[in-house]
N, C-alpha and C. Protein backbone atom coordinates (compact mmCIF):
# COMPACT_ATOMS: atom_id res chain seq x y z
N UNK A 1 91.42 141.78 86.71
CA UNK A 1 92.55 140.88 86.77
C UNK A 1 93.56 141.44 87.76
N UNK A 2 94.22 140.77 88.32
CA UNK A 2 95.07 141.00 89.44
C UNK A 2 96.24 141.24 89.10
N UNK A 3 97.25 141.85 89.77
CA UNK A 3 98.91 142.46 89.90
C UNK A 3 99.10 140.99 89.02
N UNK A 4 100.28 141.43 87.85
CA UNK A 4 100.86 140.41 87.32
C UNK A 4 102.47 140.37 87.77
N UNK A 5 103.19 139.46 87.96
CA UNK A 5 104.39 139.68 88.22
C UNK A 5 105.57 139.66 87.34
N UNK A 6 105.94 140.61 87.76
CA UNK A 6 107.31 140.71 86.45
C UNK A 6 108.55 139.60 86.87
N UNK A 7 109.47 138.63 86.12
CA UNK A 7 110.40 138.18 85.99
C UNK A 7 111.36 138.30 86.90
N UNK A 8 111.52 139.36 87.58
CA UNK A 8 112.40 139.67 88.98
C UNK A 8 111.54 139.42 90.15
N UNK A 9 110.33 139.96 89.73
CA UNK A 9 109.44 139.30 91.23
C UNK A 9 109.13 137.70 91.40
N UNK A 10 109.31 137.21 90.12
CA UNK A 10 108.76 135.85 90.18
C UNK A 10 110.51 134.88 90.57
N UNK A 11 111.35 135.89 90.64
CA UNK A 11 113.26 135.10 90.99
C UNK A 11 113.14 135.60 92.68
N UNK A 12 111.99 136.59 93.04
CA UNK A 12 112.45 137.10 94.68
C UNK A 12 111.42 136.07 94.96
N UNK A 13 110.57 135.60 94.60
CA UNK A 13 109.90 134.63 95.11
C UNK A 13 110.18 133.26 95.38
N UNK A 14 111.27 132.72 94.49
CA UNK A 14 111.86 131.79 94.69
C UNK A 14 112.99 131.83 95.79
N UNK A 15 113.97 132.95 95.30
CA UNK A 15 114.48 133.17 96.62
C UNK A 15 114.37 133.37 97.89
N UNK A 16 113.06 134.03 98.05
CA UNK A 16 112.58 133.98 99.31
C UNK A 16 111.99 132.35 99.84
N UNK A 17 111.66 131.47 98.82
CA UNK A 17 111.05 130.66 99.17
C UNK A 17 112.39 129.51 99.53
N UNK A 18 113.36 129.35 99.40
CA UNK A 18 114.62 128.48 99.35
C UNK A 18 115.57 129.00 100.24
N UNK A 19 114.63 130.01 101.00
CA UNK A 19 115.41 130.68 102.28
C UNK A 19 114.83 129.22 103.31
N UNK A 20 115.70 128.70 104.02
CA UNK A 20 114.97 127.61 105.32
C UNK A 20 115.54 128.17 106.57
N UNK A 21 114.78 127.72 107.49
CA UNK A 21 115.08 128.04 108.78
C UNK A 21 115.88 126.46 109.73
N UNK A 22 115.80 126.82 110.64
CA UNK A 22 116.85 125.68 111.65
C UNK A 22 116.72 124.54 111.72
N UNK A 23 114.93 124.13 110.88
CA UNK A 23 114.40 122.82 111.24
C UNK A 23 114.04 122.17 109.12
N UNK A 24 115.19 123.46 108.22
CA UNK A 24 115.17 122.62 107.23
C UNK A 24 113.75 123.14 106.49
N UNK A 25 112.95 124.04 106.92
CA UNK A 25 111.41 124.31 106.37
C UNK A 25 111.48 125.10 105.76
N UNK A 26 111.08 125.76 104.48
CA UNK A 26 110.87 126.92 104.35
C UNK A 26 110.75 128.10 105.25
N UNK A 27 111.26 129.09 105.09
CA UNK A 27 111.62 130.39 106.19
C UNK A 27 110.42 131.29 105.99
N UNK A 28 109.81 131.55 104.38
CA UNK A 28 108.72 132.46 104.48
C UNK A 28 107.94 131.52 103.64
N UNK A 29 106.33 131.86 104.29
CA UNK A 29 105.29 131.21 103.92
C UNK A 29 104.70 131.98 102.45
N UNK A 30 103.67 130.93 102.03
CA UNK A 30 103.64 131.86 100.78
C UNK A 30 102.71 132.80 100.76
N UNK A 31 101.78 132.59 102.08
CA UNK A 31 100.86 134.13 102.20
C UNK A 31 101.72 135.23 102.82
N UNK A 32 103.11 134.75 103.04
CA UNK A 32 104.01 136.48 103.50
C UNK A 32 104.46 136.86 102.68
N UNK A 33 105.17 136.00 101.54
CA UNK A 33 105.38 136.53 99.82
C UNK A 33 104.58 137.40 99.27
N UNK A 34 103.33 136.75 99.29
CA UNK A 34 102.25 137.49 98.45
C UNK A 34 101.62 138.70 98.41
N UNK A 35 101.85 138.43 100.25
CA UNK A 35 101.44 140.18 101.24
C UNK A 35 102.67 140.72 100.26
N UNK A 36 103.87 140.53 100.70
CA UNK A 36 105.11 141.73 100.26
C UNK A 36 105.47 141.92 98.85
N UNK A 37 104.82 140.93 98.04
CA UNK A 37 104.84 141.18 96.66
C UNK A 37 103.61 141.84 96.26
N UNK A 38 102.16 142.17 97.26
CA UNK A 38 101.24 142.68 96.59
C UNK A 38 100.39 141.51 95.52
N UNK A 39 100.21 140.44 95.80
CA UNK A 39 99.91 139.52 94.67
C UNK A 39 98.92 138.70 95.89
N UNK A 40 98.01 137.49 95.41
CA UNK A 40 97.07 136.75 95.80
C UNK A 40 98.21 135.35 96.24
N UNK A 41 98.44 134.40 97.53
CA UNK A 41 98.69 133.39 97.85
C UNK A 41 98.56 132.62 96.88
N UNK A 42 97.77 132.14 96.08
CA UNK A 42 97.18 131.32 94.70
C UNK A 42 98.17 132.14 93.75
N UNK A 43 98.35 133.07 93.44
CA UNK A 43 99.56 133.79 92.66
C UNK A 43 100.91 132.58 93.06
N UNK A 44 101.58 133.22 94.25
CA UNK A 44 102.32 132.68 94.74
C UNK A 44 102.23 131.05 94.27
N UNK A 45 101.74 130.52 94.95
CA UNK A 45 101.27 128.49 94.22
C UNK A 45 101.48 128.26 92.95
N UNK A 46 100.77 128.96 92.32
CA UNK A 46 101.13 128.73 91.09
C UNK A 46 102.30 128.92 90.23
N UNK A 47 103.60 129.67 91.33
CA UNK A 47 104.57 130.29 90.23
C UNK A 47 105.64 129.18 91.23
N UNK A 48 105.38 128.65 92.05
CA UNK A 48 106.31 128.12 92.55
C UNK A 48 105.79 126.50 92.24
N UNK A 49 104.38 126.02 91.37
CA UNK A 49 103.87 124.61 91.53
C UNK A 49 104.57 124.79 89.76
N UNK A 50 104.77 126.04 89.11
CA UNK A 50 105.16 126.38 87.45
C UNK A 50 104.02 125.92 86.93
N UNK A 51 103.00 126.96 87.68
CA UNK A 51 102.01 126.46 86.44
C UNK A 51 100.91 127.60 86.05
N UNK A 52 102.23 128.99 86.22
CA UNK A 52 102.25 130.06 85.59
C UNK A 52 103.06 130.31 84.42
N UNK A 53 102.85 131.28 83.72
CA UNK A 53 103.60 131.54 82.68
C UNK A 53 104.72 132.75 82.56
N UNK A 54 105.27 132.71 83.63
CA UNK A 54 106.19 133.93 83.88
C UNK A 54 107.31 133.04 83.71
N UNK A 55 108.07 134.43 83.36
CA UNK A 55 109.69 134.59 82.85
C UNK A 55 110.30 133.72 83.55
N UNK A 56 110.96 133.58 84.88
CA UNK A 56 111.85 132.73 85.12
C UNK A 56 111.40 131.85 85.83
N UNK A 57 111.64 130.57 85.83
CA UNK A 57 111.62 129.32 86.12
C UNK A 57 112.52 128.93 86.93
N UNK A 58 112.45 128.47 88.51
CA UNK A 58 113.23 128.56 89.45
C UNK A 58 112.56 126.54 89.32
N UNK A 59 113.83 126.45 90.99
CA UNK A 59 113.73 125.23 91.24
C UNK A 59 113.95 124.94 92.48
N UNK A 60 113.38 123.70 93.00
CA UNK A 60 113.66 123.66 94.22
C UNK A 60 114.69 123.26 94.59
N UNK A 61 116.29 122.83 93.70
CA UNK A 61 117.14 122.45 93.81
C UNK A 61 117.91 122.98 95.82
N UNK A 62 117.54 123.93 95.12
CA UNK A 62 117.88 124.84 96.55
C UNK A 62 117.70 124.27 98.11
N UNK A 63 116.34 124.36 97.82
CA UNK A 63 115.43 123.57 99.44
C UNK A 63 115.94 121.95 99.04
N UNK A 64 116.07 121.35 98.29
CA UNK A 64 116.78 119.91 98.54
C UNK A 64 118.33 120.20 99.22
N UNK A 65 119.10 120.49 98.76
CA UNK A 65 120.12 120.81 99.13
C UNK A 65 120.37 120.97 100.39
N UNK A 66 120.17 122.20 100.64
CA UNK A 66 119.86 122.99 102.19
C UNK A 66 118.86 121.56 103.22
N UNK A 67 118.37 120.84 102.50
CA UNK A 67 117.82 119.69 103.47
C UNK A 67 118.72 118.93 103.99
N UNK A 68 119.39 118.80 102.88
CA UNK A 68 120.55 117.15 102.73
C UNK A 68 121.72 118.10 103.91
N UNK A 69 121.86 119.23 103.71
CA UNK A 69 122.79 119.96 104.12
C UNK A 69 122.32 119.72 105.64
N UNK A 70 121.36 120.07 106.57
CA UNK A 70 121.28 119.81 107.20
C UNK A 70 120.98 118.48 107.80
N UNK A 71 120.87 117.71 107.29
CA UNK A 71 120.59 115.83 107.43
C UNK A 71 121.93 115.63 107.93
N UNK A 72 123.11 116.06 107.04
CA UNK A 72 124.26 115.42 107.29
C UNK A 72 124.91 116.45 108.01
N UNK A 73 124.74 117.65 108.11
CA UNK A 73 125.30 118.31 109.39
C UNK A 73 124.79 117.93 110.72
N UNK A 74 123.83 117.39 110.82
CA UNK A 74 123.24 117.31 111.96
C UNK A 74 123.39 118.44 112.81
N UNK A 75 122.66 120.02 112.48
CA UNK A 75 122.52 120.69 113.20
C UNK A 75 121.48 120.80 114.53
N UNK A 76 120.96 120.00 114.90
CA UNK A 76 119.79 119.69 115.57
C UNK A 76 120.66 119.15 116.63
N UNK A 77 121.33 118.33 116.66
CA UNK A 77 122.29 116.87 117.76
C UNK A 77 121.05 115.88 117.86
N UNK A 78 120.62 115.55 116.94
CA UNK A 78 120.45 114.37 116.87
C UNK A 78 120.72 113.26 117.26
N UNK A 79 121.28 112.94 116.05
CA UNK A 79 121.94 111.99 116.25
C UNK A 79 122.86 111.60 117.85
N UNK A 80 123.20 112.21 118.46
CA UNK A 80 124.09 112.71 119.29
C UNK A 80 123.06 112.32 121.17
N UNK A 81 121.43 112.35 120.61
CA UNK A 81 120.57 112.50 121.92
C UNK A 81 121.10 110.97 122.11
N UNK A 82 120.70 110.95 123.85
CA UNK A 82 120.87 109.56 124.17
C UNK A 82 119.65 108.85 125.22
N UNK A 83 118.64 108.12 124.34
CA UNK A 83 117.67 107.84 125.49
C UNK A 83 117.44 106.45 126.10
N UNK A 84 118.33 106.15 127.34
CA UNK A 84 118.26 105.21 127.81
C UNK A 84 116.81 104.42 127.90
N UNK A 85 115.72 105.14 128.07
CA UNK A 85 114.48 104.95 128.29
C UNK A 85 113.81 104.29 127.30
N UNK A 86 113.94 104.97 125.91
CA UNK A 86 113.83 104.25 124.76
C UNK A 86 114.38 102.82 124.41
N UNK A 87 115.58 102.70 124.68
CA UNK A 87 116.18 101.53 124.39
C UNK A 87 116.07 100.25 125.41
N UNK A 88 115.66 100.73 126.39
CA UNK A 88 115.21 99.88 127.56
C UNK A 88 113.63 99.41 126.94
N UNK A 89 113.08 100.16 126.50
CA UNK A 89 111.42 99.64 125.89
C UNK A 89 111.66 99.05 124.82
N UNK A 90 112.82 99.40 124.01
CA UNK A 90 112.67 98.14 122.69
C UNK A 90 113.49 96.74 123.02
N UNK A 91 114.52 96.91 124.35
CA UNK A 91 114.68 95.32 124.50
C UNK A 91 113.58 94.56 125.27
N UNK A 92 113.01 95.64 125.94
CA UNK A 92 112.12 94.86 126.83
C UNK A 92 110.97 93.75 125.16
N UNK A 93 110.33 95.08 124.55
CA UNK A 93 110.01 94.41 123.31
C UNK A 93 110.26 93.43 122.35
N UNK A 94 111.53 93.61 122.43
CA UNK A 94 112.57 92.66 121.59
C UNK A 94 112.45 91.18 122.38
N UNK A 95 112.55 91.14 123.85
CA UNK A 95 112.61 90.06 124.61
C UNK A 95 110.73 89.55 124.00
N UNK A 96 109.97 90.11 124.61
CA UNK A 96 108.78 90.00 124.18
C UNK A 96 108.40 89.32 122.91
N UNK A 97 108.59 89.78 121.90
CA UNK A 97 108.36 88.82 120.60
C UNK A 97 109.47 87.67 120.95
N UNK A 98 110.61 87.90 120.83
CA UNK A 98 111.10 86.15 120.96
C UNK A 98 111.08 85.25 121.76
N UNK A 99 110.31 85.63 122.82
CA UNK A 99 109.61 84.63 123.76
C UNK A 99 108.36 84.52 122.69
N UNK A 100 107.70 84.98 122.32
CA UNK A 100 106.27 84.64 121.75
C UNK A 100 106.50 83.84 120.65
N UNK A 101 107.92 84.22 119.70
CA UNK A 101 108.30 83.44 118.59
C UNK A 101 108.99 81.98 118.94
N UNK A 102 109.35 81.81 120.28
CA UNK A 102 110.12 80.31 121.18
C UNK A 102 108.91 79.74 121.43
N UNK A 103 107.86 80.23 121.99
CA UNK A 103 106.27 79.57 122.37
C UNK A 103 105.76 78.80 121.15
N UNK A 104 105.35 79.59 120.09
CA UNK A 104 104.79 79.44 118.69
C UNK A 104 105.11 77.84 118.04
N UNK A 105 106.56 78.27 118.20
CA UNK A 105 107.41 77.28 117.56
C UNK A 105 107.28 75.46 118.25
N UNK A 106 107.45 76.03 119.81
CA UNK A 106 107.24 74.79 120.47
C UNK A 106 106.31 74.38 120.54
N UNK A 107 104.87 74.92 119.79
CA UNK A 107 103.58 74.71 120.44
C UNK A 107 103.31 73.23 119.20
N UNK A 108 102.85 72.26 119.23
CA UNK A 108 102.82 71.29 118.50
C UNK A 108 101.34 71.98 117.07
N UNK A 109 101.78 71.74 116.14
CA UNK A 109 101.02 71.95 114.42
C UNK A 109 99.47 71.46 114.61
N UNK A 110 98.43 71.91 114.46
CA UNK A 110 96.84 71.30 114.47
C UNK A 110 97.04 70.31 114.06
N UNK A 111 95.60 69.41 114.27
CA UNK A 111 95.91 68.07 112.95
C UNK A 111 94.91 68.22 111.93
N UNK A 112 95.42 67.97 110.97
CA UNK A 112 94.97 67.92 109.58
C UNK A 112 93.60 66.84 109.47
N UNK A 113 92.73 67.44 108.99
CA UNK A 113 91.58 66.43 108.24
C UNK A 113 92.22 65.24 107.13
N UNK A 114 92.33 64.38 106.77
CA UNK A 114 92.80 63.91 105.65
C UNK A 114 92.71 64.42 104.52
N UNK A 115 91.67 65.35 104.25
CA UNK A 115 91.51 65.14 102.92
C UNK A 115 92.32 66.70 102.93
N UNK A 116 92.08 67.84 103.91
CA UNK A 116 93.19 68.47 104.24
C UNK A 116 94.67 68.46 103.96
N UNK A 117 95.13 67.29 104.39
CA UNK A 117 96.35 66.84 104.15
C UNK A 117 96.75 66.28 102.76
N UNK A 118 95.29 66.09 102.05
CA UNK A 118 95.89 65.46 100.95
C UNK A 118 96.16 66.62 100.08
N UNK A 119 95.20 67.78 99.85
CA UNK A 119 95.52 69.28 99.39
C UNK A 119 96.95 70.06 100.11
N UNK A 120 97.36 69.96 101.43
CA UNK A 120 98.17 70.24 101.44
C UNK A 120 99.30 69.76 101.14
N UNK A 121 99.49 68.44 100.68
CA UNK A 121 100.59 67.27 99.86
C UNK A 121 100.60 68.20 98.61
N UNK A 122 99.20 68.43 97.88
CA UNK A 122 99.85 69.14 96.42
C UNK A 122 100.29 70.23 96.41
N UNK A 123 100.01 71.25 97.26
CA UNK A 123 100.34 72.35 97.32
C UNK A 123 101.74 72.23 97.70
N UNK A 124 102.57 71.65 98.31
CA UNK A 124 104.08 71.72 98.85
C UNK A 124 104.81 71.28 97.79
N UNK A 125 105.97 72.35 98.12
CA UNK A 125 107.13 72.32 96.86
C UNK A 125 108.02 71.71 97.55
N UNK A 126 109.13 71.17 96.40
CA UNK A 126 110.54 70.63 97.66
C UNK A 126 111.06 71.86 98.03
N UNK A 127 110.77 72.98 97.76
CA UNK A 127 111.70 73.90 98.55
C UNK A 127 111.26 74.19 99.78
N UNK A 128 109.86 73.65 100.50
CA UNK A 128 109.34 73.84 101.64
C UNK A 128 110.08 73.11 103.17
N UNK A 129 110.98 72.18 102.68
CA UNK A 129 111.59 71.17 103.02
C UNK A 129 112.95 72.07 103.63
């Protein structure tokens, strides 16, 4: 049986794991935990998926946080890029469907078989109107 972890190793594991880096990710992976704790990657998984039986019980409250934290800091400049290029391809697009949706519209309805038409009489609600 393999290294078991004591209650302080299983709180540095969380802490290490709710460490993020610039892009919001986790900072250490869980095969670098496991190296520096001496324990199996699958160790690691399991104490952070809690579906080990060690002492303390962490959460990812942390890594949500630190996400949102950076969402709304916008440390990246995001929000902030400006790509003319992009926005030139979605009007061009934009023009594109509503010419196709002005065509559609003007294009005159098939004609109905009668007996077609008589199924489509029952099927219509007044709200089609």
């Amino acid at each position: 049986m393999g290294r078991v972890l004591t209650p302080t190793a299983v709180g540095e594991v969380y802490r290490m794991r709710e460490q993020l880096d610039e892009w919001g990710e986790p900072k250490w992976s869980a095969a670098h935990i496991a190296t520096q704790l001496g324990v199996s990657e699958a160790t690691i998984w399991r104490v952070l998926k809690k579906r080990a039986a060690y002492g303390k019980k962490g959460s990812a409250a942390g890594q949500e946080e630190a996400r949102f934290d950076a969402m709304l800091n916008d440390t990246l400049g995001v929000g902030e890029q400006s790509r003319p290029d992009l926005d030139r391809r979605a009007e061009e697009s934009l023009a594109r469907m509503l010419a196709g949706a002005k065509e559609r519209a003007s294009s005159p309805k098939p004609a109905l078989s009668p007996e077609a038409q008589a199924r489509y009489e029952l099927l219509r609600s007044p709200l089609d109107e």
